[in-house]
Each structure stands twice: as structure tokens, then as C-alpha cells.
N, C-alpha and C. Protein backbone atom coordinates (compact mmCIF):
# COMPACT_ATOMS: atom_id res chain seq x y z
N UNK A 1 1.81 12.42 31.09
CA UNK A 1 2.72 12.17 29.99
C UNK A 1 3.34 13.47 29.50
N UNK A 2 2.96 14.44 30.21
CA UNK A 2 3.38 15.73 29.90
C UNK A 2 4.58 15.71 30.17
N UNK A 3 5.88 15.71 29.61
CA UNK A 3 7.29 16.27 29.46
C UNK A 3 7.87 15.00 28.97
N UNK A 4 7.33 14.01 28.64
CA UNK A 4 7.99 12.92 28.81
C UNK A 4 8.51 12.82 26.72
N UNK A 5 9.47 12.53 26.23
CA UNK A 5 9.48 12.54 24.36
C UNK A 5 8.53 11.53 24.21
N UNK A 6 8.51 12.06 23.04
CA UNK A 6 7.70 11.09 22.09
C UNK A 6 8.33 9.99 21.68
N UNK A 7 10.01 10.04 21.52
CA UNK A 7 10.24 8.98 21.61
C UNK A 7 10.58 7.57 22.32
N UNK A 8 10.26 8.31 23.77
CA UNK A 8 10.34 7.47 24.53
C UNK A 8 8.99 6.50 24.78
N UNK A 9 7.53 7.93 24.42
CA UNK A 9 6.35 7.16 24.21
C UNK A 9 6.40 5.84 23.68
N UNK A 10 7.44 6.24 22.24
CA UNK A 10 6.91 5.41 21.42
C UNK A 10 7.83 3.74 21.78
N UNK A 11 9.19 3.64 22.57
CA UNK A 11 9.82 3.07 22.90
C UNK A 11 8.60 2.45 24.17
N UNK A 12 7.70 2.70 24.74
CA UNK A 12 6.60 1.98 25.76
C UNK A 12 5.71 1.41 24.94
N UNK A 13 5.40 1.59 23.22
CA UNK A 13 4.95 1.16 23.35
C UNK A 13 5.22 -0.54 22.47
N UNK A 14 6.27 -0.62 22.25
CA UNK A 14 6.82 -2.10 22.31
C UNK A 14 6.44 -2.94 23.38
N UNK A 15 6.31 -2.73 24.52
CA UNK A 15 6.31 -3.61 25.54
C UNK A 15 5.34 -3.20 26.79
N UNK A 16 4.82 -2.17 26.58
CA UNK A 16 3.30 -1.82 26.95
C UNK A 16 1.98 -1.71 26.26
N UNK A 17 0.54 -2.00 27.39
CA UNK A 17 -0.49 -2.58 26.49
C UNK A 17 -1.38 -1.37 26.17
N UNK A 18 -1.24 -0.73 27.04
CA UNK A 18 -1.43 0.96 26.78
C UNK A 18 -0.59 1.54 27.43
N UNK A 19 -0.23 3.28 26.69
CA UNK A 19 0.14 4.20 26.87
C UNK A 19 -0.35 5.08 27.45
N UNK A 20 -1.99 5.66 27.11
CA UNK A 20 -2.85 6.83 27.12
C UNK A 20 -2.82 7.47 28.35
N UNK A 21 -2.85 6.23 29.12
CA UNK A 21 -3.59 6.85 30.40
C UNK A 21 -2.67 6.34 31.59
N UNK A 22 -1.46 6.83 31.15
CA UNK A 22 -0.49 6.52 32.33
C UNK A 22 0.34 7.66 33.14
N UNK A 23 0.51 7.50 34.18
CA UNK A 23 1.14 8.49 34.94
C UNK A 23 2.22 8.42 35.65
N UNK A 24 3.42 8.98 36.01
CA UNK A 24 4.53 8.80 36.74
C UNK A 24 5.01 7.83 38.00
N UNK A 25 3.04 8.20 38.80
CA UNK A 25 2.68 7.15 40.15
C UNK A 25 2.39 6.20 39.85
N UNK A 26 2.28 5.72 38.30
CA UNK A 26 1.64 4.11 38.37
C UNK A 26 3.20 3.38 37.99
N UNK A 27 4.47 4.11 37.88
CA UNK A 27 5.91 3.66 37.93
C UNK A 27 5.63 2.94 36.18
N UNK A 28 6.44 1.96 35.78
CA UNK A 28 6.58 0.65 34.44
C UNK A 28 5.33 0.61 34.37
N UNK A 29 5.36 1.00 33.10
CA UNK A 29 4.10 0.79 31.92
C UNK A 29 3.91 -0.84 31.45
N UNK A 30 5.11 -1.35 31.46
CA UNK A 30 5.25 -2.36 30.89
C UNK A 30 4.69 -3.34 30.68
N UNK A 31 4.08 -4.26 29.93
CA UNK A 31 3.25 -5.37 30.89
C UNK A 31 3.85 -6.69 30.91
N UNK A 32 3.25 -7.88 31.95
CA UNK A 32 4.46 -8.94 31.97
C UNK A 32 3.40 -9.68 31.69
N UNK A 33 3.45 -11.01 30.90
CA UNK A 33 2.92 -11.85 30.15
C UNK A 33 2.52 -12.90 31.58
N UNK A 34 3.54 -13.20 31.88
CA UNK A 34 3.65 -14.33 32.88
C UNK A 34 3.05 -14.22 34.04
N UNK A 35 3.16 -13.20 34.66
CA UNK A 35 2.33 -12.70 35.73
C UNK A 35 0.92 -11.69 35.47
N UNK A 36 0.83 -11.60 34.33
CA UNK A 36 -0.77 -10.76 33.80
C UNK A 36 -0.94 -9.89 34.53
N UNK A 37 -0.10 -8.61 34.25
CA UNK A 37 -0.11 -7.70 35.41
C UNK A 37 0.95 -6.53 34.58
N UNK A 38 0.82 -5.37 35.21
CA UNK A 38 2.29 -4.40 34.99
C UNK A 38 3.32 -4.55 35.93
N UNK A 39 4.39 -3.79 35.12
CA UNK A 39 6.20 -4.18 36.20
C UNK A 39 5.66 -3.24 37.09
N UNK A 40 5.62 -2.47 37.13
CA UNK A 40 5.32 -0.98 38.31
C UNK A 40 6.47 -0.61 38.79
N UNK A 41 7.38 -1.16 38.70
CA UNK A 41 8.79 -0.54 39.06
C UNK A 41 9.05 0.93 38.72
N UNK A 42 10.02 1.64 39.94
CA UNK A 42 10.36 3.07 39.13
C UNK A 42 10.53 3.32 37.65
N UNK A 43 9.93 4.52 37.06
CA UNK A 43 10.52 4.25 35.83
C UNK A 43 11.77 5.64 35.96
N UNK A 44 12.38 5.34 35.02
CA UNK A 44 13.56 6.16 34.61
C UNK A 44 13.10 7.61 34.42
N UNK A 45 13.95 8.74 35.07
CA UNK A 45 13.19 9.92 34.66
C UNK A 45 13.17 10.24 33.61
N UNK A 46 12.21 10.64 32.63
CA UNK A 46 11.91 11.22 31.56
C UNK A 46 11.89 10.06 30.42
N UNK A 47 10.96 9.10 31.19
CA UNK A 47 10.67 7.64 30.67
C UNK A 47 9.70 7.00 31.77
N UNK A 48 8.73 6.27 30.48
CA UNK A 48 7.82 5.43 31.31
C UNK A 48 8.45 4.03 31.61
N UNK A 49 9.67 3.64 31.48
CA UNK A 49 9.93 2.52 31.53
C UNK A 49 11.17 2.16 32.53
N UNK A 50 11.12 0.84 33.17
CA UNK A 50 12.01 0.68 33.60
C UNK A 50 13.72 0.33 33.09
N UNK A 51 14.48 0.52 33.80
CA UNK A 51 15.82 -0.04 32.84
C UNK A 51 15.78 -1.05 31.98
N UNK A 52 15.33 -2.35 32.86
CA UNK A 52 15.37 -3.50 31.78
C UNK A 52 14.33 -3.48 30.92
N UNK A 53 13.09 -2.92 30.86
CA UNK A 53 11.94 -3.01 29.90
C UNK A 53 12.39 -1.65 28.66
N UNK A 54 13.11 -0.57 29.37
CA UNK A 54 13.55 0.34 28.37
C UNK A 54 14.24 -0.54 27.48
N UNK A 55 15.31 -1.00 27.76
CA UNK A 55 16.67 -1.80 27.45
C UNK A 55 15.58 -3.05 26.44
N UNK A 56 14.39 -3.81 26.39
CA UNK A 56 13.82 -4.63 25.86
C UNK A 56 12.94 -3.93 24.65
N UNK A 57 12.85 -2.48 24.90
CA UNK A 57 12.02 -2.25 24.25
C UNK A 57 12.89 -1.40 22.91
N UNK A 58 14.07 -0.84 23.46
CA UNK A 58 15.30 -0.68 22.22
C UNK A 58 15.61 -2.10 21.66
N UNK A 59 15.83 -3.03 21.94
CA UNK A 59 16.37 -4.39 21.02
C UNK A 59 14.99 -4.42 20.52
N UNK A 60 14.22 -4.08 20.74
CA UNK A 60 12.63 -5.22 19.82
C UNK A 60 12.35 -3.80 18.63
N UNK A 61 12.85 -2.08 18.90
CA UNK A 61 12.76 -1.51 18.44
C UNK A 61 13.62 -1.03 16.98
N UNK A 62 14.98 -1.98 17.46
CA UNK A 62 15.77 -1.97 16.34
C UNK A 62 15.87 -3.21 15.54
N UNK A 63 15.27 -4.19 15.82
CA UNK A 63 14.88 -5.21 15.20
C UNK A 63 13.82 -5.04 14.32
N UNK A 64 12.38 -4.03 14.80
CA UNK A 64 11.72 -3.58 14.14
C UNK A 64 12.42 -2.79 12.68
N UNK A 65 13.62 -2.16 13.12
CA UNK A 65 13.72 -1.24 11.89
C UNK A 65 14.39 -1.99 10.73
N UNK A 66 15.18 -3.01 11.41
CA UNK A 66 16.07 -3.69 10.55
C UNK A 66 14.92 -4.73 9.25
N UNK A 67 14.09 -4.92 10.08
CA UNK A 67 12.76 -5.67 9.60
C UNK A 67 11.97 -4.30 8.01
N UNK A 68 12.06 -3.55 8.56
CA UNK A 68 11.61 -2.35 7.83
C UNK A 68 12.85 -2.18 7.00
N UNK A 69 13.83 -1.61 6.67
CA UNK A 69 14.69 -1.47 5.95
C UNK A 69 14.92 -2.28 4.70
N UNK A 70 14.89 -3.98 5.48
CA UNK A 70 15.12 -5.09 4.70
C UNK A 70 13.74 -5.40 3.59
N UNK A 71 12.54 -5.04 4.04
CA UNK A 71 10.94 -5.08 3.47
C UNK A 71 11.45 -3.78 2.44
N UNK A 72 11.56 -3.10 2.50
CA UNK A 72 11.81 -1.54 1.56
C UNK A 72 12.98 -2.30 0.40
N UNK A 73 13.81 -3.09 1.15
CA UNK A 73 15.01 -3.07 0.10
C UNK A 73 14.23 -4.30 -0.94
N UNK A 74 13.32 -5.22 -0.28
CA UNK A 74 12.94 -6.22 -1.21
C UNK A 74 12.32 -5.76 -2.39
N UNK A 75 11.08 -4.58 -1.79
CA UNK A 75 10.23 -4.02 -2.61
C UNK A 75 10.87 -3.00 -4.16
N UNK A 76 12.00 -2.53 -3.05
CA UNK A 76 12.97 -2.05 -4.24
C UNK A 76 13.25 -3.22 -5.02
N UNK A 77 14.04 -4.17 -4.97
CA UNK A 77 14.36 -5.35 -6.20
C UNK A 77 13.18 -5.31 -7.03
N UNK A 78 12.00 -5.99 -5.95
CA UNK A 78 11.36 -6.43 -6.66
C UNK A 78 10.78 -5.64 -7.88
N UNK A 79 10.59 -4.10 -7.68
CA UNK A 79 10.30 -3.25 -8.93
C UNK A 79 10.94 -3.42 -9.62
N UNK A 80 11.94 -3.35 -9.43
CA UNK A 80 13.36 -3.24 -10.55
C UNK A 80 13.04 -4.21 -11.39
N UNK A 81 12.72 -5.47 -10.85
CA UNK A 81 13.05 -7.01 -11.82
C UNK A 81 11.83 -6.94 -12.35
N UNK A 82 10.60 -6.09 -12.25
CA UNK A 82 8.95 -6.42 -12.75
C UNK A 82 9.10 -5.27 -13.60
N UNK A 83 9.50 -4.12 -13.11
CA UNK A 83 9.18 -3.19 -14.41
C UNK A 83 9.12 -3.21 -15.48
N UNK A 84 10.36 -3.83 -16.49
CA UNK A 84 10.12 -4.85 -17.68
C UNK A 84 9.01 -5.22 -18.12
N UNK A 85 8.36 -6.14 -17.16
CA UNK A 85 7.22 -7.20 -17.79
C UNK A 85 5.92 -5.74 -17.66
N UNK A 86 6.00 -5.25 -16.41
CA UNK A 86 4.57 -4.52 -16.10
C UNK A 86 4.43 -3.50 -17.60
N UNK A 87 5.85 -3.30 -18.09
CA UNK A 87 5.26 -1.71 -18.78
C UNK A 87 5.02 -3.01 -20.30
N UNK A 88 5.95 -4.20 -21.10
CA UNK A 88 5.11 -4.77 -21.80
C UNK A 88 4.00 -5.18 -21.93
N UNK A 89 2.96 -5.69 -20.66
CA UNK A 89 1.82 -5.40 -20.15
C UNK A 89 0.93 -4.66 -20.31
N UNK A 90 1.53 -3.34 -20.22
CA UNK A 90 0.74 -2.32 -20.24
C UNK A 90 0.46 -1.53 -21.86
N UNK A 91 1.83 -1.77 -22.75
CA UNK A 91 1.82 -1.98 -23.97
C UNK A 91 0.48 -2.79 -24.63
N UNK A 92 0.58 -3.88 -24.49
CA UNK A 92 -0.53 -4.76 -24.88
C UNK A 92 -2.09 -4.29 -24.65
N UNK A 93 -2.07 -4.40 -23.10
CA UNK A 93 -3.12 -4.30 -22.58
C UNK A 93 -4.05 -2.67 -23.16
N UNK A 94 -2.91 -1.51 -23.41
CA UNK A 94 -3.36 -0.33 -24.64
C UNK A 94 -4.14 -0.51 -25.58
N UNK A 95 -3.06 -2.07 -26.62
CA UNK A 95 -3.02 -2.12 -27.55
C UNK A 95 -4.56 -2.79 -27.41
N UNK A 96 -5.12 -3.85 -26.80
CA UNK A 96 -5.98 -4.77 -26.51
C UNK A 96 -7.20 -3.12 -26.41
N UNK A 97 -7.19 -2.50 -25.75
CA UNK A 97 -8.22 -1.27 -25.61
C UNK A 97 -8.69 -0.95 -26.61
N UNK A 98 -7.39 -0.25 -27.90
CA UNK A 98 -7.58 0.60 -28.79
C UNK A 98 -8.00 -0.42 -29.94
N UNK A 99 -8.00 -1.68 -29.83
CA UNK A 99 -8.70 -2.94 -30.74
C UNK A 99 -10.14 -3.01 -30.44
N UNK A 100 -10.37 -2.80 -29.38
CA UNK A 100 -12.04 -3.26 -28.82
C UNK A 100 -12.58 -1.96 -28.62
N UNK A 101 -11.87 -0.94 -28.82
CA UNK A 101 -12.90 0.12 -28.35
C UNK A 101 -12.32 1.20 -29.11
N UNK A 102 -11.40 1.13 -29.94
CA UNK A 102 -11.12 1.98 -31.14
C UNK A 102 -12.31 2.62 -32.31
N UNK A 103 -12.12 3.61 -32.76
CA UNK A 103 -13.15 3.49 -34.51
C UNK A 103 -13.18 2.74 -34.85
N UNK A 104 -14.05 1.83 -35.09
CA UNK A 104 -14.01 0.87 -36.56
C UNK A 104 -13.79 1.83 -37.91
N UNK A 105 -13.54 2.88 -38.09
CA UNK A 105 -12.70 3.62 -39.24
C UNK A 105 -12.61 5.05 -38.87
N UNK A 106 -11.59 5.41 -40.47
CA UNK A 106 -10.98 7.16 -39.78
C UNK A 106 -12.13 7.80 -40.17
N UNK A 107 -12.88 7.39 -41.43
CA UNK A 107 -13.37 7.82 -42.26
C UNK A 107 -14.76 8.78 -41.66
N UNK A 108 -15.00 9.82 -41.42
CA UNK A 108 -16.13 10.45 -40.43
C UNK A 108 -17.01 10.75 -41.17
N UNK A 109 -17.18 10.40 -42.30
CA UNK A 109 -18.83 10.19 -43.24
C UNK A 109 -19.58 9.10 -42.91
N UNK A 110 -18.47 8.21 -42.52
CA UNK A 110 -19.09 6.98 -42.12
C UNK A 110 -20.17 6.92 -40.78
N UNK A 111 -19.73 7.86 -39.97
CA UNK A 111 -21.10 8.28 -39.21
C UNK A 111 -22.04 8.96 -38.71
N UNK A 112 -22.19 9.83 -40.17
CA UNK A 112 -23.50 10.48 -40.30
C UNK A 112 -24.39 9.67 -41.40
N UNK A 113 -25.56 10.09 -41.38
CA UNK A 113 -26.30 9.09 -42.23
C UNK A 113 -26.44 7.82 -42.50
N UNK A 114 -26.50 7.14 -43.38
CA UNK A 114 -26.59 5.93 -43.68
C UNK A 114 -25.12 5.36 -43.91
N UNK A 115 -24.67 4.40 -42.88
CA UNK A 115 -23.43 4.06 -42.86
C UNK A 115 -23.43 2.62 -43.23
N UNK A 116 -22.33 2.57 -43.77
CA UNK A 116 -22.36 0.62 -44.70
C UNK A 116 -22.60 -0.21 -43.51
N UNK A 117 -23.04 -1.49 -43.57
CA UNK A 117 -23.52 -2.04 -42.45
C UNK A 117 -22.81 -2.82 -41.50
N UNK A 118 -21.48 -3.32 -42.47
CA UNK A 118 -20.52 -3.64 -41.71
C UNK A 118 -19.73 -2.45 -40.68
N UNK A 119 -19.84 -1.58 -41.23
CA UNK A 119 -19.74 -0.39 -39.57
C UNK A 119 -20.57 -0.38 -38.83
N UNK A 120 -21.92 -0.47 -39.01
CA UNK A 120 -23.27 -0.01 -37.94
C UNK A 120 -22.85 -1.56 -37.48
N UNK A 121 -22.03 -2.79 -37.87
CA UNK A 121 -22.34 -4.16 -36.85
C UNK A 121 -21.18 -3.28 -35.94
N UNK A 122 -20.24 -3.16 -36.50
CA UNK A 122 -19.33 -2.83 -35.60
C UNK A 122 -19.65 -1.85 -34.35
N UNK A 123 -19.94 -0.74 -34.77
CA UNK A 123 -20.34 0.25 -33.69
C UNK A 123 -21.27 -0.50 -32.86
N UNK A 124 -22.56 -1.29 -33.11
CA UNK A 124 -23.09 -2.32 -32.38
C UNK A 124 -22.58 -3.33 -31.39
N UNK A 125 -21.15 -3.30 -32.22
CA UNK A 125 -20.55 -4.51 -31.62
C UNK A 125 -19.73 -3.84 -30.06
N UNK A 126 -19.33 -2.90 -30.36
CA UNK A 126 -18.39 -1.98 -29.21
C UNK A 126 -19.52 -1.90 -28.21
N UNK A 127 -21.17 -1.53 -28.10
CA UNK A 127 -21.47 -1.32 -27.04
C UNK A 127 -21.97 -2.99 -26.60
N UNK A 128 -22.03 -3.94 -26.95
CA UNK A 128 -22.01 -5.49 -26.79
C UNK A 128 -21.84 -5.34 -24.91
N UNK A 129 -22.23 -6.12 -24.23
CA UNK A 129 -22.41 -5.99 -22.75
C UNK A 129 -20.85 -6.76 -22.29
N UNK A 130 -20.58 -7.58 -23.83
CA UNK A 130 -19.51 -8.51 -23.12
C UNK A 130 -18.14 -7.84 -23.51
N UNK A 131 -18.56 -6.76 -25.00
CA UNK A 131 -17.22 -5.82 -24.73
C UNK A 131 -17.14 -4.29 -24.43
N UNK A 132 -18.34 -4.24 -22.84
CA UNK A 132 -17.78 -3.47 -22.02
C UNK A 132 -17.47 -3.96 -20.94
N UNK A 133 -17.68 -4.60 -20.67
CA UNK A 133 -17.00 -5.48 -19.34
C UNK A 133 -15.79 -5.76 -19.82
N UNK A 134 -15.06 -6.26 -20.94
CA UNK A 134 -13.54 -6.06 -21.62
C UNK A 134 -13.21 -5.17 -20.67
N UNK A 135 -14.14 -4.40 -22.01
CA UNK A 135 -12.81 -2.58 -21.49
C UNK A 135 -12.79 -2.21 -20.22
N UNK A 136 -13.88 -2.83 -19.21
CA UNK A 136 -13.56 -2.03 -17.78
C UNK A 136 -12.68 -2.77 -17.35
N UNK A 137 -12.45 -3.79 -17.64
CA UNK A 137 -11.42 -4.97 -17.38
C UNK A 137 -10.63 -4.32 -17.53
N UNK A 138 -10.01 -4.42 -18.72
CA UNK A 138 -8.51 -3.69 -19.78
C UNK A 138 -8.09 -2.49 -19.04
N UNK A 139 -9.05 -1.86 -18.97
CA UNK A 139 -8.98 0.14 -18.21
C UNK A 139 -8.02 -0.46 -16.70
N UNK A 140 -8.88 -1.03 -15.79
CA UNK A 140 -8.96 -1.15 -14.37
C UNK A 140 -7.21 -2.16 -14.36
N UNK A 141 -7.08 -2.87 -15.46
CA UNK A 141 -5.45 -3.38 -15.27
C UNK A 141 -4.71 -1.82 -16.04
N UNK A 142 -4.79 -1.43 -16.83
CA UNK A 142 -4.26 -0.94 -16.99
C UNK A 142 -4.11 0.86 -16.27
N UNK A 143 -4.77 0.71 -15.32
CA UNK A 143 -4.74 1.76 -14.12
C UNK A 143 -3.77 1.38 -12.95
N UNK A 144 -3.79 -0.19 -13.17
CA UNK A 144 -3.16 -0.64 -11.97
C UNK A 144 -1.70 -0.55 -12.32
N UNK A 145 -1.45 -1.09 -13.41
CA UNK A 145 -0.19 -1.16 -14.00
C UNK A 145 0.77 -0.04 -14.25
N UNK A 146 -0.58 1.14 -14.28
CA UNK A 146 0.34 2.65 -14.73
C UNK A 146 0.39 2.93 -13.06
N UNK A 147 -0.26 2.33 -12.53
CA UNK A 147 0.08 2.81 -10.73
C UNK A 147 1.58 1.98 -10.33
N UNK A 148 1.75 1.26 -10.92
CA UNK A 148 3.11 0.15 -10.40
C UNK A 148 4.35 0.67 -11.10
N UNK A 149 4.13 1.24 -11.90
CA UNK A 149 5.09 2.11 -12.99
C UNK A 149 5.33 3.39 -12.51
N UNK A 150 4.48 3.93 -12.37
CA UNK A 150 4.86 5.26 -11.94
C UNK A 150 5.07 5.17 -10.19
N UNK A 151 5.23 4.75 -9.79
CA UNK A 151 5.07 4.51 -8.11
C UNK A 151 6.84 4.79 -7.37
N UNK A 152 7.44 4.51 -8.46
CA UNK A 152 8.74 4.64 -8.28
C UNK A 152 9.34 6.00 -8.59
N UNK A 153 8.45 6.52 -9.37
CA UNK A 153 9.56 7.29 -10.60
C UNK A 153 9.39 8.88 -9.86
């Protein structure tokens, strides 16, 4: 495979079942479905392939891209039309954090010493088993969401 491009490699390998271990004397890489076998035909110099399997493996190669282009352009819309909702989402889903796992006050006397008891439920209440599983909840969307947001930008 020594001299041969890479892009021609990569044009064999549309329509061949391996590449690795091929050589000039084994002619078409190609493989044929119908006969379960390789073309073996000459290949083209400075190509593993024959004319018509080259020639099959450019149409399936630009079909590939057109396929790729069109997937990129969807993914583009589709950000465009979600960004809206994801970053109100992500608004909330803040807001939902800094509710469940905020101070229960500004006031920082409140936790030294003997603190009124409706704070000690509260602070009780934040390590609650069912509101940390919330917040890893809340965190883990809202990681995802700042990943869908920023992914573009």
C-alpha cells in the first residue's frame, strides 16, 4: 500500500471488506456480494480499484457526503429552534437548585450556636436523602443543558 493516497485508500474502502493487507498482485480489492469472492481485476495505477468499482465507490462516496452535509444542516436547525426552550430550562432548573439547596437564610448567626428550630428543620431538611437525589438530578440536567448551549457558541 506503499505509494498508493490515502484517498484512494479510503475510496476502497466503500466497496472493499478489507484494506490492510492488500497488495498490487492480488489486482481489485473489491468484494462482490453475488459471487462471495474479490473482483481481482487490474487495478488502476495508483489505486486499489478497478475502473468500475473505483467509479462505484465515488457515487456511494458522494452520496455519503451529501448524507453528511444534510445531517449537519438538520442539527444546525435543530439548535437554532431548541435554544429558546433549553436556556428557559436551564433558567428554572437554577432556579429549582438555588430553592432546594440554597441558605435557608442570609443571616450567619443563625449558624453558630443555638439556631431557631425552624432553621435546624431546614438545614435537616437539605441533607434529606430525597433532596439529594433532587439536586444530583437538577445538577446532571443542568450540565446537560449548559452542554447543548454552549456546543454551538
Amino acid at each position: 500500500m506503499n505509494g498508493i493516497p490515502k484517498t484512494e485508500i479510503g475510496l476502497a474502502s466503500y466497496v472493499a471488506l478489507r484494506v490492510d493487507d492488500w497488495t498490487p498482485e492480488h489486482g481489485c480489492c473489491a468484494w462482490i456480494d453475488a459471487s462471495d469472492r474479490q473482483c481481482g481485476r487490474d487495478a488502476l495505477t495508483e489505486s486499489m480499484l478497478c475502473t468500475r468499482h473505483r467509479n462505484l465507490a465515488l457515487k456511494r462516496h458522494e452520496k455519503h457526503v451529501k448524507k453528511t452535509l444534510k445531517d449537519q444542516q438538520q442539527r444546525i436547525e435543530y439548535r437554532a429552534k431548541m435554544l429558546p426552550e433549553w436556556e428557559a430550562e436551564l433558567a428554572q432548573v437554577e432556579a429549582d437548585m438555588e430553592r432546594y439547596g440554597g441558605a435557608p437564610t442570609t443571616d450567619r448567626a443563625a449558624y453558630g450556636g443555638a439556631a431557631h428550630p425552624s432553621i435546624q428543620r431546614q438545614q435537616l431538611r437539605q441533607l434529606s436523602d430525597t433532596n439529594v437525589q433532587r439536586m444530583a438530578k437538577l445538577s446532571r440536567r443542568a450540565q446537560d443543558l449548559r452542554d447543548k448551549i454552549g456546543a454551538g457558541q
